[in-house]
N, C-alpha and C. Protein backbone atom coordinates (compact mmCIF):
# COMPACT_ATOMS: atom_id res chain seq x y z
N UNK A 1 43.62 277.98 10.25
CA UNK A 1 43.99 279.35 10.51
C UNK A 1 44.44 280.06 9.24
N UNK A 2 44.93 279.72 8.50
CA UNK A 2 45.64 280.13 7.18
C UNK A 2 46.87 280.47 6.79
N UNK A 3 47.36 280.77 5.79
CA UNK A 3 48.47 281.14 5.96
C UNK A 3 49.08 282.53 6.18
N UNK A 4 50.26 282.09 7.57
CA UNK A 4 50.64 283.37 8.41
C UNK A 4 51.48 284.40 7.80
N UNK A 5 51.68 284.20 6.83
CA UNK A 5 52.58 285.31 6.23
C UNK A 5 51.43 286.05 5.59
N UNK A 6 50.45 285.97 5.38
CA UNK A 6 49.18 286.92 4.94
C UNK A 6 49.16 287.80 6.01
N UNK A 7 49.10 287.48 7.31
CA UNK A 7 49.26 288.50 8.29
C UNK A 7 50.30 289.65 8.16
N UNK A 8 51.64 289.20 7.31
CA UNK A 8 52.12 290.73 7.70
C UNK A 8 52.66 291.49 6.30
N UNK A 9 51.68 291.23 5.09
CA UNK A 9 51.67 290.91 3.73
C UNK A 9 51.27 293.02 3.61
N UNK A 10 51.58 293.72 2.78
CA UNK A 10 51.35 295.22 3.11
C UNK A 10 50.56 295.44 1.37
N UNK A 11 49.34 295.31 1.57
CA UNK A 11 48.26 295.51 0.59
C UNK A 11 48.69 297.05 -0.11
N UNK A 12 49.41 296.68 -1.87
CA UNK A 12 49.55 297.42 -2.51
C UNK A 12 48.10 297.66 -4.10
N UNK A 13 48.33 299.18 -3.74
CA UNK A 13 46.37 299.41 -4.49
C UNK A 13 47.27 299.96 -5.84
N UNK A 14 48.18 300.94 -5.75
CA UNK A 14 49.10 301.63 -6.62
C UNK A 14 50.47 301.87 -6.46
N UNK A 15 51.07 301.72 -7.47
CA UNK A 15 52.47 302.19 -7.70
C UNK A 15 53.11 303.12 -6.68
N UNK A 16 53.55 302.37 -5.59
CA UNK A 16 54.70 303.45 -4.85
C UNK A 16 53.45 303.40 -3.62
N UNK A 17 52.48 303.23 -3.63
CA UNK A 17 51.48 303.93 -2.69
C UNK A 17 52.20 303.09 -1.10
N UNK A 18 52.53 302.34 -1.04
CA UNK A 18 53.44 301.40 -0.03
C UNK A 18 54.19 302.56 0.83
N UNK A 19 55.34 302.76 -0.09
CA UNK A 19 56.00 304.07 0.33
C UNK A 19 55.53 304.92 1.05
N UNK A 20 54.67 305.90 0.27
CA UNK A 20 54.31 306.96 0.45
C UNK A 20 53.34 306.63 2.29
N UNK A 21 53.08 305.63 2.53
CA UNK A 21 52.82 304.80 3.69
C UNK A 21 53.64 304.40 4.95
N UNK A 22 54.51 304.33 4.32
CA UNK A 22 55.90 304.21 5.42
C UNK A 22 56.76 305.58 5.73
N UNK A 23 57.07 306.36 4.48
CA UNK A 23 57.37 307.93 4.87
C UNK A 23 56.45 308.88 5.73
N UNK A 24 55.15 308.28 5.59
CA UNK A 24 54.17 309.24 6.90
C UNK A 24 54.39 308.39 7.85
N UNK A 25 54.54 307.24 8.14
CA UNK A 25 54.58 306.66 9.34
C UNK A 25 56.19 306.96 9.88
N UNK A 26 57.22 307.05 9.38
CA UNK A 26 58.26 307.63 9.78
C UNK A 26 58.32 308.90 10.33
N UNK A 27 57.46 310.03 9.89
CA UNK A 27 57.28 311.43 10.37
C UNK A 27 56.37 311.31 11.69
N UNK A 28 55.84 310.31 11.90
CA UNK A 28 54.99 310.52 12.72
C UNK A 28 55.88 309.58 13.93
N UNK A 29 56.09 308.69 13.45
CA UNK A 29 57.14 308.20 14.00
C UNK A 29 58.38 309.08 14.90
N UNK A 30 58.64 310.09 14.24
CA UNK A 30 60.23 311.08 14.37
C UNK A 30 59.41 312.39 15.84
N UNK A 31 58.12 312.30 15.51
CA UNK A 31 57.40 313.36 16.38
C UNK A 31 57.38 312.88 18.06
N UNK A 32 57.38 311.37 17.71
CA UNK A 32 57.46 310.48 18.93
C UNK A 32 58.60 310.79 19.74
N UNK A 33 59.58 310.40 18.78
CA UNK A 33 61.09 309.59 19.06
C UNK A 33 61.23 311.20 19.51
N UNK A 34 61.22 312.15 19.30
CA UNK A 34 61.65 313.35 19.37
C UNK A 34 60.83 313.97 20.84
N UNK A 35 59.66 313.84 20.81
CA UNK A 35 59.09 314.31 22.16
C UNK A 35 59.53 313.41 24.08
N UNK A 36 59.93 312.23 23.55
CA UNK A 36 60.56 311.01 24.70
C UNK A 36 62.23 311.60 24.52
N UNK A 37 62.62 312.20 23.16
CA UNK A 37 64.04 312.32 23.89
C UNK A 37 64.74 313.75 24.29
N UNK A 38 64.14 314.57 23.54
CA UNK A 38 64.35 315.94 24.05
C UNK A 38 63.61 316.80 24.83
N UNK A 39 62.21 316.39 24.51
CA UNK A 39 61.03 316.98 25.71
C UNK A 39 61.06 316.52 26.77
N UNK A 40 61.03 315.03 26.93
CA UNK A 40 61.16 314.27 27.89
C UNK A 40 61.94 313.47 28.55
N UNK A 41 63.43 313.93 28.27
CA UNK A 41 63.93 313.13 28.41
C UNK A 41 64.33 311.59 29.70
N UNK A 42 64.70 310.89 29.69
CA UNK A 42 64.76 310.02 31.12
C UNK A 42 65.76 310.73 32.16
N UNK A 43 65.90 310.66 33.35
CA UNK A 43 66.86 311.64 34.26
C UNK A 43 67.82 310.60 34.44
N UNK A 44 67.85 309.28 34.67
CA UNK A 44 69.42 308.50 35.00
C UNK A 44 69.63 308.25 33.76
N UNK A 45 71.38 307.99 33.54
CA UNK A 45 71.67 307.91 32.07
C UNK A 45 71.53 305.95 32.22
N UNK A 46 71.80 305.71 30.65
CA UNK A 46 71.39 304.68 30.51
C UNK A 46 73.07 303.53 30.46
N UNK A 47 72.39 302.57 31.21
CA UNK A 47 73.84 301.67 31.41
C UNK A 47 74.45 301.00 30.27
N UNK A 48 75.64 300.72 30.07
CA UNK A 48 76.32 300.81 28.98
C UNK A 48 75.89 299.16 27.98
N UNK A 49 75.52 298.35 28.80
CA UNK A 49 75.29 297.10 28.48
C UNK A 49 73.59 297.64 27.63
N UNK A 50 73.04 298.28 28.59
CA UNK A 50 71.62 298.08 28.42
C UNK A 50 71.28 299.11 26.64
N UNK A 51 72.63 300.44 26.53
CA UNK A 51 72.62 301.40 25.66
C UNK A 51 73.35 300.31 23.86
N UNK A 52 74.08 299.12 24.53
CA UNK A 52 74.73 298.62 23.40
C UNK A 52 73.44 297.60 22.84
N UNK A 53 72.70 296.85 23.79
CA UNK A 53 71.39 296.16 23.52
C UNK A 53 70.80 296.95 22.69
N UNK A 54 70.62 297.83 23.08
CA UNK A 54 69.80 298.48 22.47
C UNK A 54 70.05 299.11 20.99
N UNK A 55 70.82 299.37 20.68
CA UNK A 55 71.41 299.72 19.41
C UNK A 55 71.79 298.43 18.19
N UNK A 56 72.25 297.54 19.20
CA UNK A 56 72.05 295.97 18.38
C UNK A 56 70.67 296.12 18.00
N UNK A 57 69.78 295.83 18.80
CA UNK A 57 68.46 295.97 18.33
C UNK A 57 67.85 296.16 17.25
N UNK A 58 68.31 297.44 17.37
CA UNK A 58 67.69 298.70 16.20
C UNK A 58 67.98 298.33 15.06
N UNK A 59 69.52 297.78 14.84
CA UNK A 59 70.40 297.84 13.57
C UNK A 59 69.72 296.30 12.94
N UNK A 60 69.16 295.46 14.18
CA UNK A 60 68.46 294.42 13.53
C UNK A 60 67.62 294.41 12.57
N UNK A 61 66.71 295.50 13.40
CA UNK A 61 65.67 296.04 12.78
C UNK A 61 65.59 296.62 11.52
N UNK A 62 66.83 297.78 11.40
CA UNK A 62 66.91 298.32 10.23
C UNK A 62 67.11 297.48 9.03
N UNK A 63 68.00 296.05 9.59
CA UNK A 63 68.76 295.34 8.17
C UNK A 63 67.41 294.48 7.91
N UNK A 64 66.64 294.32 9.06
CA UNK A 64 65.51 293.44 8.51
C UNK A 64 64.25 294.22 7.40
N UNK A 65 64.18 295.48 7.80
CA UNK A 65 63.55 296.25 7.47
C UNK A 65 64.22 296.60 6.09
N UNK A 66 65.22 296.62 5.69
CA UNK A 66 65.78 296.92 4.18
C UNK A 66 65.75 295.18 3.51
N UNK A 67 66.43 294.51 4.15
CA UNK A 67 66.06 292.98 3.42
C UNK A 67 64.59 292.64 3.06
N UNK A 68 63.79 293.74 3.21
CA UNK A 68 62.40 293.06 3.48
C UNK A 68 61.76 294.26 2.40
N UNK A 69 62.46 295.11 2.01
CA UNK A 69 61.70 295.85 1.34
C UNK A 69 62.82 295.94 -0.16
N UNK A 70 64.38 295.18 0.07
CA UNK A 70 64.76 295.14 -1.40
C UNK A 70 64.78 293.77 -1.70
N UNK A 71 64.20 292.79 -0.52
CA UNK A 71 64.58 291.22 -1.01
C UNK A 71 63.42 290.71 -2.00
């Protein structure tokens, strides 16, 4: 099969071009996050266990997402 870290390896052609890759995917990203929470929002509020999961989550995400792009 090969090796699996080639799978999530982010093919750089030029200087910065990475970036400039992840800042459009964030805007497009924000168009999302923005149409599910103010256009659409859900009608029952969200339970307190299920709102703290969820924010753990994220913050996972974020620290993995910065360890991974200054490590």
């Amino acid at each position: 099969m090969g090796d699996p870290s080639v799978a999530f390896s982010v093919p750089r052609t030029a200087e910065g071009s990475s970036s400039v890759g992840v800042f459009y995917g964030a805007l497009v990203a924000t168009v999302f996050v923005y149409n599910a929470m103010f256009r659409n929002p859900s009608l029952p509020t969200a339970q307190p266990k299920r709102a703290a999961a969820a924010i753990v989550w994220h913050a996972f995400l974020f620290v993995l997402a910065l360890t991974g792009s200054f490590g």
